[in-house]
N, C-alpha and C. Protein backbone atom coordinates (compact mmCIF):
# COMPACT_ATOMS: atom_id res chain seq x y z
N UNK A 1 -2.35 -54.07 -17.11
CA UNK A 1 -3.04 -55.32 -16.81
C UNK A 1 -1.99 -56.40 -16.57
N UNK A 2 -1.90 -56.73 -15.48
CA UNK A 2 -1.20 -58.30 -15.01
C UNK A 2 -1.53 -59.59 -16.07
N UNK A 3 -0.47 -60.71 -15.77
CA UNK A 3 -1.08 -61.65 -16.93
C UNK A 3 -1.64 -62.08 -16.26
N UNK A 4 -2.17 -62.25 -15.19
CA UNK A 4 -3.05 -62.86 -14.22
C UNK A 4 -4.55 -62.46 -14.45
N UNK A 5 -4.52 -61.25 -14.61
CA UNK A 5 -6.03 -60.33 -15.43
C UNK A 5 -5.78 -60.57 -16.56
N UNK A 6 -5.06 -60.92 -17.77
CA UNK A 6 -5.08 -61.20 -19.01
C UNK A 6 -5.81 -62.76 -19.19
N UNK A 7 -5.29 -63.14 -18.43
CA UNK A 7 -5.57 -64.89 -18.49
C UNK A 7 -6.79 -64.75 -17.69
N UNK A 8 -7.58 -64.46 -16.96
CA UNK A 8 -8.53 -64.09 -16.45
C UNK A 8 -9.60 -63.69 -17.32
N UNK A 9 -9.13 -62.77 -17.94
CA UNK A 9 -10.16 -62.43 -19.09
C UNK A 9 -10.09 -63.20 -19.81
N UNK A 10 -9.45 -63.80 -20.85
CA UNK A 10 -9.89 -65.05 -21.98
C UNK A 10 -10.43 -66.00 -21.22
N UNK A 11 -10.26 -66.19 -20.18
CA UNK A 11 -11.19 -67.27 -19.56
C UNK A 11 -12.40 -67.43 -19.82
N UNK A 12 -12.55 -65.87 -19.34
CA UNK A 12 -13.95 -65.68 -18.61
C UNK A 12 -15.36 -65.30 -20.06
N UNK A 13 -14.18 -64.99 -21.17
CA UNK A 13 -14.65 -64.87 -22.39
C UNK A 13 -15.40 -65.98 -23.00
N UNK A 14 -13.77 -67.18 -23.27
CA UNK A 14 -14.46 -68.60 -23.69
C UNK A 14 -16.00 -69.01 -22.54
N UNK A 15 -15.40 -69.11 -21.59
CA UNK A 15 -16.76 -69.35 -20.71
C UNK A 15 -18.31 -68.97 -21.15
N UNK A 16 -17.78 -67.09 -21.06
CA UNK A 16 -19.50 -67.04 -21.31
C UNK A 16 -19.32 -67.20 -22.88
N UNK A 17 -18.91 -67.29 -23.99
CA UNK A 17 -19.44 -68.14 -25.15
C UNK A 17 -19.32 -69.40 -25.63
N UNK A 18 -18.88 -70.25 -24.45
CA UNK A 18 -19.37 -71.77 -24.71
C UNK A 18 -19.22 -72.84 -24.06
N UNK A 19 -19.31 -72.00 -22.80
CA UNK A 19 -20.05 -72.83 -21.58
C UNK A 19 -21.11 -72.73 -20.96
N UNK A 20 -21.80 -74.36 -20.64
CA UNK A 20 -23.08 -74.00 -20.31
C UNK A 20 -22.86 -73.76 -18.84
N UNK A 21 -23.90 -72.84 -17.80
CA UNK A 21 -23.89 -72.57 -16.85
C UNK A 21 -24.10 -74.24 -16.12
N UNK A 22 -23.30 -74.60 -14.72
CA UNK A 22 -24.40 -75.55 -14.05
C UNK A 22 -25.42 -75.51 -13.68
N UNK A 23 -26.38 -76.21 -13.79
CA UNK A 23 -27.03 -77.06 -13.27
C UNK A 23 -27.36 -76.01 -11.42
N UNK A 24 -26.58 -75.95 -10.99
CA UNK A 24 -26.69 -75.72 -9.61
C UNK A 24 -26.59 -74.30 -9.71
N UNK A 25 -26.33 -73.46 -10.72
CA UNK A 25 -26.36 -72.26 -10.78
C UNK A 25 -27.96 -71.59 -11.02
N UNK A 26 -28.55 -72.57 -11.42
CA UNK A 26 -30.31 -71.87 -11.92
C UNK A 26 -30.56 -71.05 -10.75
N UNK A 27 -30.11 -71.46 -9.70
CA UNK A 27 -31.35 -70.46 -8.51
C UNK A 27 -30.67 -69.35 -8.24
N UNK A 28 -29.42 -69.02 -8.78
CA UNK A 28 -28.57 -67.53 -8.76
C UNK A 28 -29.39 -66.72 -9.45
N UNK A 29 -28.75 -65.38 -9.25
CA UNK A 29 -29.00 -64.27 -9.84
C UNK A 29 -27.97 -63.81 -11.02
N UNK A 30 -28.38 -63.29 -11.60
CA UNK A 30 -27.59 -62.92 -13.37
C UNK A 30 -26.01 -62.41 -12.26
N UNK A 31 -26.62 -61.50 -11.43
CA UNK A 31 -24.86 -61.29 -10.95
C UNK A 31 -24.38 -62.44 -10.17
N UNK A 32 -24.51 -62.88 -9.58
CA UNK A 32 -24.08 -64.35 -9.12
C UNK A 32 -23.50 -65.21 -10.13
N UNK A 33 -24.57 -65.51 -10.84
CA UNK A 33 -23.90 -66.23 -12.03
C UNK A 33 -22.17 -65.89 -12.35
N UNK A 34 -22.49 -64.40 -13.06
CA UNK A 34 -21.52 -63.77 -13.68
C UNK A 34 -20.16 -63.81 -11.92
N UNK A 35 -20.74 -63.31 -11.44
CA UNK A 35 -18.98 -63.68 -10.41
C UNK A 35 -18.79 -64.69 -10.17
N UNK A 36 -19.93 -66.22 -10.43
CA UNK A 36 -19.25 -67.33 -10.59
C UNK A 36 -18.52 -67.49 -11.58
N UNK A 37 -18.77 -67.05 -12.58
CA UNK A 37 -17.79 -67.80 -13.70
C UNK A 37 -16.91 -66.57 -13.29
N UNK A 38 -16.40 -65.30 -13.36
CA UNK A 38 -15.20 -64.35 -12.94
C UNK A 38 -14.21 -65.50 -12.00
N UNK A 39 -14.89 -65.47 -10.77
CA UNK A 39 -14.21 -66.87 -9.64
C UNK A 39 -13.44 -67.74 -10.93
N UNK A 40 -14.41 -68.80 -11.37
CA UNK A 40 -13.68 -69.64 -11.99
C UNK A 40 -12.64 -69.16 -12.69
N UNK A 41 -12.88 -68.27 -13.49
CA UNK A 41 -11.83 -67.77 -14.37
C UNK A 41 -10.51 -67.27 -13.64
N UNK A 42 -10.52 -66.55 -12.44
CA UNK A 42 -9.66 -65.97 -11.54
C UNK A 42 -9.14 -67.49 -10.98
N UNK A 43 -9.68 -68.78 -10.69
CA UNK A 43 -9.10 -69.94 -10.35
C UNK A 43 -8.27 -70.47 -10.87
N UNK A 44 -8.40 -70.43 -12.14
CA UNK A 44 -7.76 -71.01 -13.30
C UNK A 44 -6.86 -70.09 -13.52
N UNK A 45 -6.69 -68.37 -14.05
CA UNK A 45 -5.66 -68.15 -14.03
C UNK A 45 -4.86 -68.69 -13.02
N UNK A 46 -4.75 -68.35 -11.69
CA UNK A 46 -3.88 -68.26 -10.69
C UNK A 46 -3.32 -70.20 -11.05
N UNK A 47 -4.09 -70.97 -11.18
CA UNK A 47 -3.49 -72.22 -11.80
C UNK A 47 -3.04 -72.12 -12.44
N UNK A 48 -3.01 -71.66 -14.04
CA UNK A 48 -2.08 -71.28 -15.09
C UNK A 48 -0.86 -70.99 -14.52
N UNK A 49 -0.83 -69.73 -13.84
CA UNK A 49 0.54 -69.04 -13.20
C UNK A 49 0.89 -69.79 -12.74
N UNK A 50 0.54 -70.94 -11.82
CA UNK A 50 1.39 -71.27 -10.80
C UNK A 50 1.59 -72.66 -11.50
N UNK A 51 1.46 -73.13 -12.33
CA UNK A 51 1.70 -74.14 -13.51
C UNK A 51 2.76 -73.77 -14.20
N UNK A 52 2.66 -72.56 -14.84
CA UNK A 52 3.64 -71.67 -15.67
C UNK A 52 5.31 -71.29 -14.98
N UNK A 53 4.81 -71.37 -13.37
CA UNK A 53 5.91 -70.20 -12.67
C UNK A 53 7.56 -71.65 -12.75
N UNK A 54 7.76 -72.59 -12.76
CA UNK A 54 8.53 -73.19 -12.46
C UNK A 54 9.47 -72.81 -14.26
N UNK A 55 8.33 -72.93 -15.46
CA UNK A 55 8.99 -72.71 -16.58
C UNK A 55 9.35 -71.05 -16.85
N UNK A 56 8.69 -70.17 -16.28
CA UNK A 56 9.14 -68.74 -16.33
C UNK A 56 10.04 -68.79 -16.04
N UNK A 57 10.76 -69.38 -14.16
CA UNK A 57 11.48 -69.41 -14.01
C UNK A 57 12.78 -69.25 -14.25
N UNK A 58 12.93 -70.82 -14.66
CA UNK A 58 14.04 -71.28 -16.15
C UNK A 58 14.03 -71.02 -17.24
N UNK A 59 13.80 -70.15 -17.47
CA UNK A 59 13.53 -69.56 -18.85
C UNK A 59 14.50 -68.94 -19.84
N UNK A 60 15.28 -68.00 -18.17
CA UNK A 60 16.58 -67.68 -18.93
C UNK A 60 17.16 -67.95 -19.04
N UNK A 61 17.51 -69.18 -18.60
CA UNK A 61 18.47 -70.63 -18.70
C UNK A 61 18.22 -71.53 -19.73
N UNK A 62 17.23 -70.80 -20.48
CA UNK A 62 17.15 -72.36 -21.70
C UNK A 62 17.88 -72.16 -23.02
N UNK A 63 18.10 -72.75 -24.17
CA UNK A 63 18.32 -72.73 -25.37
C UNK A 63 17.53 -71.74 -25.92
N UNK A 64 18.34 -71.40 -26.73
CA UNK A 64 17.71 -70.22 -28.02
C UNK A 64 16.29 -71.24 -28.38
N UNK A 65 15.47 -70.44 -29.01
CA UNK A 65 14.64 -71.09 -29.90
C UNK A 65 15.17 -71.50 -30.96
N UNK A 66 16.48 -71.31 -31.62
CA UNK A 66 17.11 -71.99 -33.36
C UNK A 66 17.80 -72.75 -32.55
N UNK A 67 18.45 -72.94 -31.31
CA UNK A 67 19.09 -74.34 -30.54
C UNK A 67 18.40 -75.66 -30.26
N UNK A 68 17.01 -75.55 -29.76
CA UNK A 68 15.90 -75.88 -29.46
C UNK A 68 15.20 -77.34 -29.83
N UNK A 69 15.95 -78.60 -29.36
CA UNK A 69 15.26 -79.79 -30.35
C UNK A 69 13.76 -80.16 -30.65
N UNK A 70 13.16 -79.18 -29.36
CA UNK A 70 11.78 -79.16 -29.29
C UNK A 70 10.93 -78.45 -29.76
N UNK A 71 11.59 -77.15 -30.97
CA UNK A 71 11.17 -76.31 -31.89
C UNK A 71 11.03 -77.69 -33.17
N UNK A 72 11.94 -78.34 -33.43
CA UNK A 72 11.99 -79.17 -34.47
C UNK A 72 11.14 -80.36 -33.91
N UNK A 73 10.50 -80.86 -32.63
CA UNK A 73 9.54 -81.64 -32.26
C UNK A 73 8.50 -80.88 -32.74
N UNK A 74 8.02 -79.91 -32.31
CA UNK A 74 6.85 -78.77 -33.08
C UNK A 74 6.58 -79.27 -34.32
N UNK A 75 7.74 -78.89 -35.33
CA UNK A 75 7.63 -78.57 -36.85
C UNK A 75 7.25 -80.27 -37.29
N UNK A 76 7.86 -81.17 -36.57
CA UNK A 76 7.63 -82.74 -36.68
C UNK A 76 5.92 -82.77 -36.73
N UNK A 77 5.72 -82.36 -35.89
CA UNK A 77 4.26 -82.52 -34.82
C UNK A 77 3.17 -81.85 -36.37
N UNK A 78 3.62 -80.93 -36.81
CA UNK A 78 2.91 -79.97 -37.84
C UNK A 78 3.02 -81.12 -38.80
N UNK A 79 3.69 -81.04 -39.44
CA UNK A 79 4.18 -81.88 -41.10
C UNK A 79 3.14 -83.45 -40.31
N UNK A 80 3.36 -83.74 -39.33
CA UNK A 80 2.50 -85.24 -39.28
C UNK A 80 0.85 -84.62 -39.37
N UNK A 81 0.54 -83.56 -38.80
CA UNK A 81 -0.68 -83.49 -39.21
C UNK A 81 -1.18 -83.31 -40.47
N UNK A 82 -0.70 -82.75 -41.13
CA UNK A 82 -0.63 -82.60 -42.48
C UNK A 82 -0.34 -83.66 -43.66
N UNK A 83 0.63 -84.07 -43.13
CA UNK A 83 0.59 -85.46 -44.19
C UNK A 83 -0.36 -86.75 -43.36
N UNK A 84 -0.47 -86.76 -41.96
CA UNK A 84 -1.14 -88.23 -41.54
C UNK A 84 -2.13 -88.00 -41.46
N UNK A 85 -2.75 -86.70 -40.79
CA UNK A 85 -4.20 -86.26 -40.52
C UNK A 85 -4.76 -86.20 -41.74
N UNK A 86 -4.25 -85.14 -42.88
CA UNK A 86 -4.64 -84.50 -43.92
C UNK A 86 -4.95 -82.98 -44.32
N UNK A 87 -4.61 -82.70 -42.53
CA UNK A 87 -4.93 -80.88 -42.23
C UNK A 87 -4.11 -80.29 -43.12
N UNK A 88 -3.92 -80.00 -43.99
CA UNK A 88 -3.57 -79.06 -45.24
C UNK A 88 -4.10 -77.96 -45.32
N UNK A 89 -3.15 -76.90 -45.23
CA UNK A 89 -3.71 -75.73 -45.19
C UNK A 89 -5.20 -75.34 -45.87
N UNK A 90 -5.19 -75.81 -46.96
CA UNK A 90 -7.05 -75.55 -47.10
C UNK A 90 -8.31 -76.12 -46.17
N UNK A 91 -7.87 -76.91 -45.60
CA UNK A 91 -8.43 -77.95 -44.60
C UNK A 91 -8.38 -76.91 -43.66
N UNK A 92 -7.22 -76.12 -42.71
CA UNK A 92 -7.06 -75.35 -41.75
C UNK A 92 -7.73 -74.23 -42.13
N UNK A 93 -8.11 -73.10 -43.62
CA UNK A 93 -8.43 -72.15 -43.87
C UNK A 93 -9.65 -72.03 -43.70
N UNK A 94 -10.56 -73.19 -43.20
CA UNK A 94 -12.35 -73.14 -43.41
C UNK A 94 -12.27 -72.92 -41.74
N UNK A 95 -11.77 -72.98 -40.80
CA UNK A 95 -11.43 -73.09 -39.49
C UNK A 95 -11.75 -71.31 -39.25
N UNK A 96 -12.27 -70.66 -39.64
CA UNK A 96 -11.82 -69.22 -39.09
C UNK A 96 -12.51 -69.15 -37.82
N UNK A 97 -13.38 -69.42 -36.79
CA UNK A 97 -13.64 -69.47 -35.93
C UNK A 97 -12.83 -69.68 -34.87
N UNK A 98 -11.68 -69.56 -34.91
CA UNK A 98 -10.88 -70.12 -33.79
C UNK A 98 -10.55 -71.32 -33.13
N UNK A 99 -11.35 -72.31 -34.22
CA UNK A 99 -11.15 -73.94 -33.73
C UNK A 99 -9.70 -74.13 -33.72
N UNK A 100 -8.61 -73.79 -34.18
CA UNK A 100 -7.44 -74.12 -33.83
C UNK A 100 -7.07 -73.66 -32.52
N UNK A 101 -6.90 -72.52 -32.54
CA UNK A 101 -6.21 -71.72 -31.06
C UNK A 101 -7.34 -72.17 -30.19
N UNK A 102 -8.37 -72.59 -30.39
CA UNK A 102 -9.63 -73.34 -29.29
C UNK A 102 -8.95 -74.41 -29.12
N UNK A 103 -8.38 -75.69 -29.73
CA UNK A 103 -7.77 -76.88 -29.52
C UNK A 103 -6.79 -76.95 -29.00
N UNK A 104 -5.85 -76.19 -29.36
CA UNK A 104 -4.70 -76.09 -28.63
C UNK A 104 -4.76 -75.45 -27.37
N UNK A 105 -5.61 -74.26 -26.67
CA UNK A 105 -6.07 -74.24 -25.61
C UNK A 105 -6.30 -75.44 -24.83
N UNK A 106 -7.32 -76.01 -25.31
CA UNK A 106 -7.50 -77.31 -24.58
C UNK A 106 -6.66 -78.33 -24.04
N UNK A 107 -5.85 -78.57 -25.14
CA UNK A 107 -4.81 -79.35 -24.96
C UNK A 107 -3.53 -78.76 -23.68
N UNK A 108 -3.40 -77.52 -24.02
CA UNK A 108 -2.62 -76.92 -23.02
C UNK A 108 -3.72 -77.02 -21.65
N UNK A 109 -4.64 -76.58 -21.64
CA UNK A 109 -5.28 -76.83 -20.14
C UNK A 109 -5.71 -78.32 -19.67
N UNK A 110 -5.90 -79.31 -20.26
CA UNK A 110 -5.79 -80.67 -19.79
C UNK A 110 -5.20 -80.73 -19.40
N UNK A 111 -3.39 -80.67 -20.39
CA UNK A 111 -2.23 -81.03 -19.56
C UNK A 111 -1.73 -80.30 -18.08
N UNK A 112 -2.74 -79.57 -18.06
CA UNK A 112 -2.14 -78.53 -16.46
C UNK A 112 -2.55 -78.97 -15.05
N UNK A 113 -4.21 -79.51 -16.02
CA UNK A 113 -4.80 -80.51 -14.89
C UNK A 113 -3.72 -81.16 -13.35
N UNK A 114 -2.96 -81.64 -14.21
CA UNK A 114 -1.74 -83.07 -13.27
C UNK A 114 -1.42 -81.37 -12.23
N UNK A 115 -0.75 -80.73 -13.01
CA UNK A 115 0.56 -79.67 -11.92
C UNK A 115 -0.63 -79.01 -11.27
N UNK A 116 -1.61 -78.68 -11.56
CA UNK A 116 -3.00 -77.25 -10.69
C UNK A 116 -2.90 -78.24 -8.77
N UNK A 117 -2.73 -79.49 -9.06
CA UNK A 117 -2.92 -80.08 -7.31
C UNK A 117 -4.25 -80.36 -6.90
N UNK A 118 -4.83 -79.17 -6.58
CA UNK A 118 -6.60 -79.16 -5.88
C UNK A 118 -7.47 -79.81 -6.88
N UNK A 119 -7.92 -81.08 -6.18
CA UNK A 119 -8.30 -81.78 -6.76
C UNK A 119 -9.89 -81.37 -7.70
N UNK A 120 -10.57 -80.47 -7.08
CA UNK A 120 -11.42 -79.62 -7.49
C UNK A 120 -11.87 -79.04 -8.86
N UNK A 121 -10.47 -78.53 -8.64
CA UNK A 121 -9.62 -77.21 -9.45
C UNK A 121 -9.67 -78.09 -10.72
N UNK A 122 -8.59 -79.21 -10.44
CA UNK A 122 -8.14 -80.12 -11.77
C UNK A 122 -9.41 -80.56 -12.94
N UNK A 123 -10.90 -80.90 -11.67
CA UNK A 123 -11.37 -81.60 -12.36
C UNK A 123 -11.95 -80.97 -13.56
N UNK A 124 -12.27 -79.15 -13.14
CA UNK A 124 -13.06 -78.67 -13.50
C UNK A 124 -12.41 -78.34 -14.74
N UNK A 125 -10.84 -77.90 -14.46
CA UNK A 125 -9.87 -77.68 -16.13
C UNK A 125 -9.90 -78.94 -16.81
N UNK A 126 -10.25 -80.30 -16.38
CA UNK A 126 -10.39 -81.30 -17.02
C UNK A 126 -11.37 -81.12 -18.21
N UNK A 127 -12.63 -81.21 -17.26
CA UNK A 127 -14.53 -81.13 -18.30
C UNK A 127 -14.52 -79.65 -18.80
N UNK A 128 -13.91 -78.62 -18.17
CA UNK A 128 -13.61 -77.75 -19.26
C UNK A 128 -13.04 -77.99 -20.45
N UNK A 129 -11.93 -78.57 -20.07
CA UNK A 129 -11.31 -78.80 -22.06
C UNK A 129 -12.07 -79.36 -22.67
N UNK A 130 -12.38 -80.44 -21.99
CA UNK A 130 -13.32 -81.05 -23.24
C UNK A 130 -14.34 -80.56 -23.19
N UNK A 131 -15.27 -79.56 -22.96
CA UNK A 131 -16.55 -78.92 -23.41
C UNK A 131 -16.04 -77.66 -24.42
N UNK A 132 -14.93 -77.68 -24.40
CA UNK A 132 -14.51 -76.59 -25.00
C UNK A 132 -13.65 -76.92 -26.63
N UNK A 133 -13.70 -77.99 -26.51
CA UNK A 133 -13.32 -78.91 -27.88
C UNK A 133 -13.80 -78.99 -29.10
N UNK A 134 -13.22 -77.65 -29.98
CA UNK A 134 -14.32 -77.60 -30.95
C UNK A 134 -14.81 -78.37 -31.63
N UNK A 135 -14.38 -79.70 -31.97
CA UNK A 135 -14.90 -80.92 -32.96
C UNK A 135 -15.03 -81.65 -32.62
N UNK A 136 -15.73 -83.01 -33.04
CA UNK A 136 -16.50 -83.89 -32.64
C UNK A 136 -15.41 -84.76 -31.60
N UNK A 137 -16.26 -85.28 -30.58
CA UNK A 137 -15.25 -85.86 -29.70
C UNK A 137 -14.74 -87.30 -29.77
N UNK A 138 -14.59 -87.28 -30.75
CA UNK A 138 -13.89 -88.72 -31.45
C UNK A 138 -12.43 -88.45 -31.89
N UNK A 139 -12.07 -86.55 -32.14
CA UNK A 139 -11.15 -86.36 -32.38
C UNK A 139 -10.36 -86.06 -31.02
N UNK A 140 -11.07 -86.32 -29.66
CA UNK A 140 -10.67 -85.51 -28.36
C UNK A 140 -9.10 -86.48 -27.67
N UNK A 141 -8.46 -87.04 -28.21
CA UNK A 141 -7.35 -87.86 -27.76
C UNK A 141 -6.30 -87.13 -27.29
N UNK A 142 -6.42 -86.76 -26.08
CA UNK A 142 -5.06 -86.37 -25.20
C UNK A 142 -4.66 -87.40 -24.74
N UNK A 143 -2.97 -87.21 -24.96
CA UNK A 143 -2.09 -88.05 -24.35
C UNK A 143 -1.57 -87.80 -23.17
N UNK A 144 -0.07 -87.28 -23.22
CA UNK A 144 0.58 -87.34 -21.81
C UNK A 144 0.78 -85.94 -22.19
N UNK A 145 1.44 -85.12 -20.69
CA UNK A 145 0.83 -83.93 -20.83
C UNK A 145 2.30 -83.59 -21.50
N UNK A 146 3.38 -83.78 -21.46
CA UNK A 146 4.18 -82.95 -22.77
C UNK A 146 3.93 -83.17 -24.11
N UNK A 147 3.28 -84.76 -24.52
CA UNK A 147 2.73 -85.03 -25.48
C UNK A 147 2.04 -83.97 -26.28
N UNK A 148 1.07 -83.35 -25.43
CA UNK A 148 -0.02 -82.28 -25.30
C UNK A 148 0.52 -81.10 -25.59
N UNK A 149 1.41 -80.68 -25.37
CA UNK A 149 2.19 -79.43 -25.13
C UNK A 149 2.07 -79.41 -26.36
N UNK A 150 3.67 -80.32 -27.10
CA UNK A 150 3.70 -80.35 -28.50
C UNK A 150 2.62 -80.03 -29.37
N UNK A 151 1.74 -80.94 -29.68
CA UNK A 151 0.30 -81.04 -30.37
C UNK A 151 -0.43 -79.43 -30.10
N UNK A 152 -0.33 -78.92 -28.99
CA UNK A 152 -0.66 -77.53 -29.01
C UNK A 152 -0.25 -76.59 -29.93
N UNK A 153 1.56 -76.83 -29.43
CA UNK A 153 2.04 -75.75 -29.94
C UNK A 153 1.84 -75.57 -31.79
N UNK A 154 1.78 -77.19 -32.48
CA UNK A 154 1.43 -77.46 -33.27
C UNK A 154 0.50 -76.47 -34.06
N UNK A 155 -0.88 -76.93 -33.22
CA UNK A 155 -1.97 -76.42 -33.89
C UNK A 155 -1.82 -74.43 -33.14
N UNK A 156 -0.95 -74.25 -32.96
CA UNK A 156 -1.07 -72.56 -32.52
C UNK A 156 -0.23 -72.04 -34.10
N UNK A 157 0.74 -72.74 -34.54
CA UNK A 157 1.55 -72.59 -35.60
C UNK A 157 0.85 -73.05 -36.94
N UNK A 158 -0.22 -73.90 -36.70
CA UNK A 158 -1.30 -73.70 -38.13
C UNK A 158 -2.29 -72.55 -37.79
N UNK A 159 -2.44 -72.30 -36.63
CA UNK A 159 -3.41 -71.10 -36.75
C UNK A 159 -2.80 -69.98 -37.21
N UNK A 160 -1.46 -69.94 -36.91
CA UNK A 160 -0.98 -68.40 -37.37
C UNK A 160 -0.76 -68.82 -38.64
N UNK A 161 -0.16 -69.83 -39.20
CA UNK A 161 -0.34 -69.83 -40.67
C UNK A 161 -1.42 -69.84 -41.40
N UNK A 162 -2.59 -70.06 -41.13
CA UNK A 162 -3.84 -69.50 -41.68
C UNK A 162 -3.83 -67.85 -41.29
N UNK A 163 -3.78 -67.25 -40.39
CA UNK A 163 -3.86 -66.56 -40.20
C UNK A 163 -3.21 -65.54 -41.18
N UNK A 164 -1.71 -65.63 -41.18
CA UNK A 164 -0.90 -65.24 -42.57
C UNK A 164 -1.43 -64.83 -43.61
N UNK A 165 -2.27 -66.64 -44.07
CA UNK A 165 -2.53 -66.69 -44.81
C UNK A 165 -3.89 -65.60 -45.29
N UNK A 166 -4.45 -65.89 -44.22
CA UNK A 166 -6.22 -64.87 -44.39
C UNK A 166 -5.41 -63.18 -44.89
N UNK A 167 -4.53 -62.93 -44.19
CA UNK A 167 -4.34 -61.58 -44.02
C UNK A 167 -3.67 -61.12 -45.61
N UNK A 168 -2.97 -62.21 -46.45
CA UNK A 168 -2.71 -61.92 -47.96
C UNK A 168 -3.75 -61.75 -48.61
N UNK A 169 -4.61 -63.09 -48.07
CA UNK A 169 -5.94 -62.75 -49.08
C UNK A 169 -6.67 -61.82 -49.44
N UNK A 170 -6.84 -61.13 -48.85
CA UNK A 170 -7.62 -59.48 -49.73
C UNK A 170 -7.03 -58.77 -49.94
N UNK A 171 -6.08 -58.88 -50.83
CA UNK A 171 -4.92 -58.25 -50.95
C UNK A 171 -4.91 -59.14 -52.66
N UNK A 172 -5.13 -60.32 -52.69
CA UNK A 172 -5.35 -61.22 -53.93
C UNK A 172 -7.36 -61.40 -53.94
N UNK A 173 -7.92 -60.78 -53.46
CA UNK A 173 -9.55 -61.04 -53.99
C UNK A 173 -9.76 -62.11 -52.92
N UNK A 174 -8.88 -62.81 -52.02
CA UNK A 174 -9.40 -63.80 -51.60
C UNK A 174 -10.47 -63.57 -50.06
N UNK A 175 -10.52 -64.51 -49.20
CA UNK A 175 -11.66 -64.42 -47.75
C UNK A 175 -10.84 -63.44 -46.52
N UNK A 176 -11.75 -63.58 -45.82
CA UNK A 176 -11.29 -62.80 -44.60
C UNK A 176 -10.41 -63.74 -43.86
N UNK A 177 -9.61 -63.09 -42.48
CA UNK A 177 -9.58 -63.87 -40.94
C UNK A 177 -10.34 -64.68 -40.54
């Protein structure tokens, strides 16, 4: 499978569990429907990629990850949620639904909005993120799109630390994933 079909499929996943169909889709047929949202999803990958392809690129040209001042922007980005927000890992552990790696999705696809071009394209990864925002939209504040990046990568690094965390727990009596 290409990452082009990888990213294709989580698309098309989030979609059909928590997006509503348009409006302009009622007079389709169940298969219509369904290769509309496939389309979309196949749109958006190929945006991803071609968003992605300038940093693949350079990739092998960059700093180690322990060189990295923007590994330590990350870990900044974490510790402020935690001490300013209050997200403390018990705070993050009631989350098992995927509201983290859901947010940080978002945040990563807003910011792609600007590089995708087709104005179309953009709008739709726009009202996607935010329909796709697991919590109330008072918390929905995107900034600038490296801003965004950070704050992603953030909340991808509390999800795996819950995650960690879930996976000791029955092991000590404690909850699931």
């Amino acid at each position: 499978m290409t990452l082009r079909d990888t990213i294709a499929r989580e698309v098309r996943i989030v979609l059909g569990e928590h997006c509503v169909t348009p409006a302009a889709t009622d007079s389709m047929t169940l298969n219509a429907r369904v290769e509309w949202r496939n389309s979309l999803a196949r749109e958006i990958a190929d945006a991803v990629l071609a968003a992605l392809a300038p940093v693949r690129a350079d990739s092998a040209h960059t700093a180690t990850p322990a060189d990295s001042a923007v590994i330590a922007e990350i870990a900044a980005e974490r510790r402020r949620q935690v001490e300013a927000e209050g997200w403390a890992p018990a705070h993050d552990d009631a989350h098992r639904r995927g509201e983290l790696a859901g947010a940080a999705a978002c945040y990563v696809l807003y910011g792609l909005r600007s590089a995708i071009g087709e104005a179309t394209l953009a709008d739709r990864v726009r009202f996607l993120a935010r329909d796709l925002w697991p919590w109330d939209s008072s918390w929905w504040k995107p900034k600038d799109r490296r801003r965004d990046m950070v704050r992603a990568a953030a909340l991808i690094v509390a999800e795996i630390e819950r995650l960690d965390r879930a996976a000791k727990a029955p092991a000590e009596g404690g909850a699931n994933a």
